[in-house]
Protein backbone atom coordinates (compact mmCIF):
# COMPACT_ATOMS: atom_id res chain seq x y z
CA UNK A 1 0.00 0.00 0.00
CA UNK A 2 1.14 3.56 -1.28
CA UNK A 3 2.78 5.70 1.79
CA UNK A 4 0.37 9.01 2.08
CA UNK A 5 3.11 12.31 1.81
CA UNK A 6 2.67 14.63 4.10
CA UNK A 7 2.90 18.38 2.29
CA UNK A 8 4.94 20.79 3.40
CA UNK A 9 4.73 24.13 4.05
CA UNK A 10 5.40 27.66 2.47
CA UNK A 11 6.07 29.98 4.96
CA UNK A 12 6.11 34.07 4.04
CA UNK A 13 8.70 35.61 6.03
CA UNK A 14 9.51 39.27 6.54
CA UNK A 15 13.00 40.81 6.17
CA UNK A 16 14.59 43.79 7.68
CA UNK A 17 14.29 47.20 5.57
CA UNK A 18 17.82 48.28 6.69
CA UNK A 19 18.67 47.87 10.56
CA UNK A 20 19.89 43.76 10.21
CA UNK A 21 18.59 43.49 13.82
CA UNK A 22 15.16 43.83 13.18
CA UNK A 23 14.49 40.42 11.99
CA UNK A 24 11.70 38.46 14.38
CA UNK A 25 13.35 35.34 16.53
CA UNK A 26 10.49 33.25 14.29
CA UNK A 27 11.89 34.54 11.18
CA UNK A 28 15.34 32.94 12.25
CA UNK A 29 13.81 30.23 13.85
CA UNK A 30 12.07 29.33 9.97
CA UNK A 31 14.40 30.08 7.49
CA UNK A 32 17.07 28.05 10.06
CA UNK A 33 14.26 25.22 9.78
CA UNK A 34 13.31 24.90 6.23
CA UNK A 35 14.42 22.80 3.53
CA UNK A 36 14.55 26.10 0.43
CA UNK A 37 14.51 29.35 0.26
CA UNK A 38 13.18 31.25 -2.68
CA UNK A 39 14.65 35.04 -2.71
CA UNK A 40 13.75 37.46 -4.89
CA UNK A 41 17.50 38.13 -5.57
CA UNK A 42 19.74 35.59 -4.13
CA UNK A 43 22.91 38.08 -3.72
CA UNK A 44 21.48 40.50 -1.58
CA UNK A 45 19.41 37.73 0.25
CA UNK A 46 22.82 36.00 0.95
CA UNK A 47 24.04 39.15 3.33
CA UNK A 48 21.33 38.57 5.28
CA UNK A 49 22.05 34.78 5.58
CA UNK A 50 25.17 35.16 5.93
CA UNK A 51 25.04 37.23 8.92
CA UNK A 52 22.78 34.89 10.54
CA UNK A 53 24.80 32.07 9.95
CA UNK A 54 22.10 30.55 8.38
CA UNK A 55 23.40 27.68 5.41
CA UNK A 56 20.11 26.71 3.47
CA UNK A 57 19.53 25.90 -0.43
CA UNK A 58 18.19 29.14 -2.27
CA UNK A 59 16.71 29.64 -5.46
CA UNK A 60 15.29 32.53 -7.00
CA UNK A 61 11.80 33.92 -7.42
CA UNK A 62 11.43 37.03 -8.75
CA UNK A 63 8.55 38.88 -11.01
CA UNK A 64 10.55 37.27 -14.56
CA UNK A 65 10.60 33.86 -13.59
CA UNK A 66 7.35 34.14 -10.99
CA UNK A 67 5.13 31.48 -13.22
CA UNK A 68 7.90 29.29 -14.14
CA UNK A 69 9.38 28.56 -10.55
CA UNK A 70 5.49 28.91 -8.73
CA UNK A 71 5.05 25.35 -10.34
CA UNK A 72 8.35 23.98 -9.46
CA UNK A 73 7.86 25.48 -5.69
CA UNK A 74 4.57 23.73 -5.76
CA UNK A 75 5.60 19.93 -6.97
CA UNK A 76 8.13 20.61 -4.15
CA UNK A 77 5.91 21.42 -1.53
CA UNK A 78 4.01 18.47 -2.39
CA UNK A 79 7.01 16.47 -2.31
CA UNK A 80 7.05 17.24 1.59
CA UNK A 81 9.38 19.94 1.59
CA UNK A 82 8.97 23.42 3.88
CA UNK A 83 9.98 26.52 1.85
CA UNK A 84 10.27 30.08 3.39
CA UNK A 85 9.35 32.89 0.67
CA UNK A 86 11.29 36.50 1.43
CA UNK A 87 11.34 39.53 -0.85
CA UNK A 88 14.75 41.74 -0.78
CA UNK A 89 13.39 43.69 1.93
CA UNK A 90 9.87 43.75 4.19
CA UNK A 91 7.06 41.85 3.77
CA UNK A 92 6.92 39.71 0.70
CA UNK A 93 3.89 40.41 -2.22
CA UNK A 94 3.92 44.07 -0.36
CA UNK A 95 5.10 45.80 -4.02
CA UNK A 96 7.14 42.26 -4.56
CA UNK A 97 6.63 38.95 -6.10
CA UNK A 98 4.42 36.08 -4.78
CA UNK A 99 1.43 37.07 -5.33
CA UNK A 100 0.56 34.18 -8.34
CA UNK A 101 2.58 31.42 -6.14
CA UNK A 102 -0.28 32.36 -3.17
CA UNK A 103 -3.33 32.35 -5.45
CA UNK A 104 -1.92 28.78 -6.67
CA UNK A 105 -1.40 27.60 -3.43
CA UNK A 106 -5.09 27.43 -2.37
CA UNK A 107 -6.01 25.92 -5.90
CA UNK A 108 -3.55 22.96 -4.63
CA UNK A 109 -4.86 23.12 -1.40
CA UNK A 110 -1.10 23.33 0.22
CA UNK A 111 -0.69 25.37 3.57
CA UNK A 112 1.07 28.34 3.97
CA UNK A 113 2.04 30.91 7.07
CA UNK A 114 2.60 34.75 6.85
CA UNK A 115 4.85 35.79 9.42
CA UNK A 116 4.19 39.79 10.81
CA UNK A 117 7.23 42.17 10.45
CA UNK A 118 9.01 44.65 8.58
CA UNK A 119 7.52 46.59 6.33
CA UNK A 120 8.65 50.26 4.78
CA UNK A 121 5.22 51.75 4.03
CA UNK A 122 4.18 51.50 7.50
CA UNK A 123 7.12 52.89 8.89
CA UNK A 124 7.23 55.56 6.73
CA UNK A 125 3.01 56.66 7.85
CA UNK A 126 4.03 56.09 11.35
CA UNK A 127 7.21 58.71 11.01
CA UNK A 128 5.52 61.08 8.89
CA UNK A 129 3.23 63.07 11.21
CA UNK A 130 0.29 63.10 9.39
CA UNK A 131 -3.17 61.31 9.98
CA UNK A 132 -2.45 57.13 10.24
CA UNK A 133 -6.08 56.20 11.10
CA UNK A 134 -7.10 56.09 7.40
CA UNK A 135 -4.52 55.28 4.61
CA UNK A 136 -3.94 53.88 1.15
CA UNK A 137 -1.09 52.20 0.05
CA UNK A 138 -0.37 52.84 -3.80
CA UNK A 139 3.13 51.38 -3.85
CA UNK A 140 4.88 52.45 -6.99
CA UNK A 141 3.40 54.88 -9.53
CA UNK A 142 3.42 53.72 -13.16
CA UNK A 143 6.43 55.15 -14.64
CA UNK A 144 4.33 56.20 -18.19
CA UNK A 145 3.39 59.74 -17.47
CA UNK A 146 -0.95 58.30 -18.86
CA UNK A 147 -0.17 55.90 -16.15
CA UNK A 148 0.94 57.97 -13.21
CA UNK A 149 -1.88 60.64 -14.18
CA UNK A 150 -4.54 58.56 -13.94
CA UNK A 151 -3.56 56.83 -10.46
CA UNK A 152 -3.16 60.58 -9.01
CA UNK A 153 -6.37 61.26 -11.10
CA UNK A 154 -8.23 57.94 -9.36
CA UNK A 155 -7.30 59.25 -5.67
CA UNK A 156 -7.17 63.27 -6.01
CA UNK A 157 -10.38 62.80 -3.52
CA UNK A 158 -9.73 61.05 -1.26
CA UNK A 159 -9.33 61.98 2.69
CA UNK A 160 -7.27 59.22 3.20
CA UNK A 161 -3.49 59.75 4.06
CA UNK A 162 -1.28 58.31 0.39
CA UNK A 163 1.31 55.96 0.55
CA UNK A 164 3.56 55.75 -2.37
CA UNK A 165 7.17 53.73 -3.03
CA UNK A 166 9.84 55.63 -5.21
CA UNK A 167 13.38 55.09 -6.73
CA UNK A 168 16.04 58.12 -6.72
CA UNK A 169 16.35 58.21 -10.11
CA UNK A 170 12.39 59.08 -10.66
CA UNK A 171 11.66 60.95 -7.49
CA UNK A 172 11.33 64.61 -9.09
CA UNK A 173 9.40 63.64 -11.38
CA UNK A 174 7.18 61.75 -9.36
CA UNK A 175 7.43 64.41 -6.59
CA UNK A 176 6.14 67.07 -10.05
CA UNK A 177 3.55 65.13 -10.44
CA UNK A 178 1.97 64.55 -7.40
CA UNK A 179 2.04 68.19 -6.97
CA UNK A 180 0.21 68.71 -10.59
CA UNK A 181 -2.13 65.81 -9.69
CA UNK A 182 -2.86 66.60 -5.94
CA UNK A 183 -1.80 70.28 -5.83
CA UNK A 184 0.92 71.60 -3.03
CA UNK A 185 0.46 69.28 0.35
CA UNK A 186 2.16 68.32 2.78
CA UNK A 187 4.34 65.20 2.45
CA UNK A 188 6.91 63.51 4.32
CA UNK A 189 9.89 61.69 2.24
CA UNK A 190 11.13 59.03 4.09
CA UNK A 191 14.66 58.02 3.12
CA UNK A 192 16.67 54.93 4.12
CA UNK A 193 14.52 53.94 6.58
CA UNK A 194 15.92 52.49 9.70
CA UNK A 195 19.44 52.54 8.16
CA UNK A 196 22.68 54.21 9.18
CA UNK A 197 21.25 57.78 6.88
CA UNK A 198 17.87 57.24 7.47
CA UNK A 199 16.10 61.01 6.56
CA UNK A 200 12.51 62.19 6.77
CA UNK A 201 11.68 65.48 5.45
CA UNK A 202 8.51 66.94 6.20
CA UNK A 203 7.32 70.02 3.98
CA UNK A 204 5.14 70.87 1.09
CA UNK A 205 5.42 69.01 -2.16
CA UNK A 206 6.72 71.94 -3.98
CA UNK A 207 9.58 72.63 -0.96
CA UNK A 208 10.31 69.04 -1.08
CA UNK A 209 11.25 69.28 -4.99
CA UNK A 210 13.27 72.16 -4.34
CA UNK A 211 15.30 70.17 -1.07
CA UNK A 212 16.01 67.22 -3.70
CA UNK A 213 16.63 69.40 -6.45
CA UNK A 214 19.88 70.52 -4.31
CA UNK A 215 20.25 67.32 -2.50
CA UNK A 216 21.00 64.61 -4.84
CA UNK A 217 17.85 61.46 -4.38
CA UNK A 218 20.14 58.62 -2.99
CA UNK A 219 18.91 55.42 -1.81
CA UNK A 220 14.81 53.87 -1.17
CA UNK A 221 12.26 56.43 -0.74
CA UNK A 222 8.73 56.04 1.36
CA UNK A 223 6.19 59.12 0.15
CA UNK A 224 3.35 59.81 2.59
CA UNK A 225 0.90 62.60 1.30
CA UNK A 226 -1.54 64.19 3.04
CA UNK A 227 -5.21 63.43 2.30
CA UNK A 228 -7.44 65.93 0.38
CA UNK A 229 -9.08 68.15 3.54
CA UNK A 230 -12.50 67.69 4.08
CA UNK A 231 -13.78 71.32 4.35
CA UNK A 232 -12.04 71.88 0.67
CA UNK A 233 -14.38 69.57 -1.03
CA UNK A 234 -17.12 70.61 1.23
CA UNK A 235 -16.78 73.65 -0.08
CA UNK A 236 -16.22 72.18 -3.86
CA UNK A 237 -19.27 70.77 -3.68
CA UNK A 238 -21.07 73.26 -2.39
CA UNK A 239 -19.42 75.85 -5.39
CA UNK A 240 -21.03 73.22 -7.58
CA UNK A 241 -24.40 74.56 -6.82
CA UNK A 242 -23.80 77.91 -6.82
CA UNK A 243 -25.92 78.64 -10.03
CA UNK A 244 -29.07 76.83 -9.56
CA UNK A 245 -31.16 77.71 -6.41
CA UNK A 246 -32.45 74.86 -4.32
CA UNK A 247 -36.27 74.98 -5.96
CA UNK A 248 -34.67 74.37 -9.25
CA UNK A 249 -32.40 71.70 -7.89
CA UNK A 250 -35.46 69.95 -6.37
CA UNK A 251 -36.99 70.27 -9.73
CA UNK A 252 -34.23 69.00 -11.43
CA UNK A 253 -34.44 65.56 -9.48
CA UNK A 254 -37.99 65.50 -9.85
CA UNK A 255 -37.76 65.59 -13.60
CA UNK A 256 -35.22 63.19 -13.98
CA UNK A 257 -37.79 60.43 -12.33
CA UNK A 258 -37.73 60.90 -8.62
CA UNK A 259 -40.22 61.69 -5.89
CA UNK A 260 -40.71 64.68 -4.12
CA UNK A 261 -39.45 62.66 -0.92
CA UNK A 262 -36.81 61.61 -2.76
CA UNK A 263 -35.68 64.69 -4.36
CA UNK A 264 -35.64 66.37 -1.43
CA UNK A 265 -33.28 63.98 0.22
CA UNK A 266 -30.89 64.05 -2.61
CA UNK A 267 -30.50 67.96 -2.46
CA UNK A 268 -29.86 67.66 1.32
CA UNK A 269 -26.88 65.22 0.36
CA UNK A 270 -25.71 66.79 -2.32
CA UNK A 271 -25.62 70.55 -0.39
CA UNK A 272 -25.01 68.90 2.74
CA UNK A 273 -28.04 70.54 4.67
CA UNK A 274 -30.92 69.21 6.42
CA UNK A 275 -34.13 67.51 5.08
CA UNK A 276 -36.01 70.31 7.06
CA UNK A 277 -33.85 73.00 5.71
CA UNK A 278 -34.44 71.88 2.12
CA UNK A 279 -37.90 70.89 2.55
CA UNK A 280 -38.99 74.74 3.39
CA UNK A 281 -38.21 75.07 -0.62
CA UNK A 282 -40.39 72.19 -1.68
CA UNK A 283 -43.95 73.65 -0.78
CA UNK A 284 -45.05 75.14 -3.62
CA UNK A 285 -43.33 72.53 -6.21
């Protein structure tokens, strides 16, 4: 009778941003543990390793050979082997690879762990001072300038604080467009985080172009902008119905199909008064 295998693992583990030290004692404790390692770039993986004195097979997995080595990770895992998954730097799939090796994993029905840790983008909100209740994370902008136009386009609205990723060589021009997309607000640059020349400058957009246009961009960047401020599209939408008084804009909902009861409501929202308030306009209609 045919011995049932036993399938291993994948485990997702974290790796420090900069500062070596900040590694979890379950991150060691895994990647000392497993049978592979898949790094997005084994070179710069191995300093890590290295330091820990940890000696383990590694192969790579990295967005150009992502679909190739997802099926060879899988017959492997099958096979009985555990495999720890780690990105150059933070949390793996976070603006990295392993997205399409997850999604395959639950077709297989093959277990996997996430480990918590490291991760740039949080850091970065945390450091920058401004609101960390609400956030989205956008991680790089497309470097096309349709692409980046449209992303800045998509979330010129919204309240929440913006998380972005950059590389040296584009930050200007990212740092331009933000500031044509979003208009002049404030932003902290987060620079090296947690290593030896770690630098966060806090400012406006357009005095944050001018810093880097005399400070040469060297090394990761972290871009946290401030959300669009509530009584500014408050008052945008109230501008918006400048021209029409509230009778006509009652009317106009009533023409397009709505009730009365309805059409009052919709004003209220739309002007941001009360039902009462816009009722007092409705009598006559």
């Amino acid at each position: 009778m045919e011995e049932n295998k036993i399938n291993g693992t994948l485990y997702l583990v974290p790796t420090p941003i900069g500062n070596l030290k900040d590694i979890t004692l379950r991150a060691l404790e895994i990647l000392n543990s497993v049978d592979l390692i898949a790094c997005e770039d084994t070179r710069h993986s191995l300093k890590l390793l290295n330091h820990y004195e940890i000696r383990k097979p590694l192969i790579s997995y990295h967005k150009f050979n992502e679909v190739a080595k997802c099926a060879q990770i899988i017959e492997r895992l099958k096979a009985g082997e555990n495999i720890a998954l780690i990105s150059d730097a933070g949390m793996p799939i976070i603006s990295d690879p392993g997205y399409v090796l997850i999604g395959n994993l639950i077709k297989n029905a093959l277990k996997f762990e996430v480990l918590p840790g490291a991760n740039a983008a949080l850091c970065g909100l945390i450091a920058s001072s401004l609101p960390a209740r609400d956030f989205i994370f956008k991680g790089f902008l497309p470097r096309d300038t349709g692409g980046r136009d449209k992303v800045l386009k998509g979330i010129k609205d919204r309240t929440e604080t913006i998380i972005f990723y950059e590389a040296p060589h584009r930050l200007i021009k990212t740092l331009e467009s933000i500031k044509e997309g979003l208009g002049n607000r404030n932003i902290a640059v987060c620079r090296e985080l947690t290593k030896l020349h770690e630098e966060i400058v806090r400012d406006t957009v357009e005095n944050i172009i001018k810093y880097f246009s005399e400070n040469t961009p060297k090394g990761e960047f972290v871009l946290v902008i401030q959300g669009k401020d509530e009584e500014e599209i408050e008052k945008e939408e109230k501008k918006v119905w400048e021209d029409i008084t509230i009778e006509n804009h009652i009317k106009q909902y009533i023409n397009e199909g709505f009730t009365k009861k309805e059409a009052i409501k919709k004003v209220a929202q739309d002007r941001r008064l009360s039902k009462n308030e816009v009722y007092k306009y409705s009598i006559d209609l």
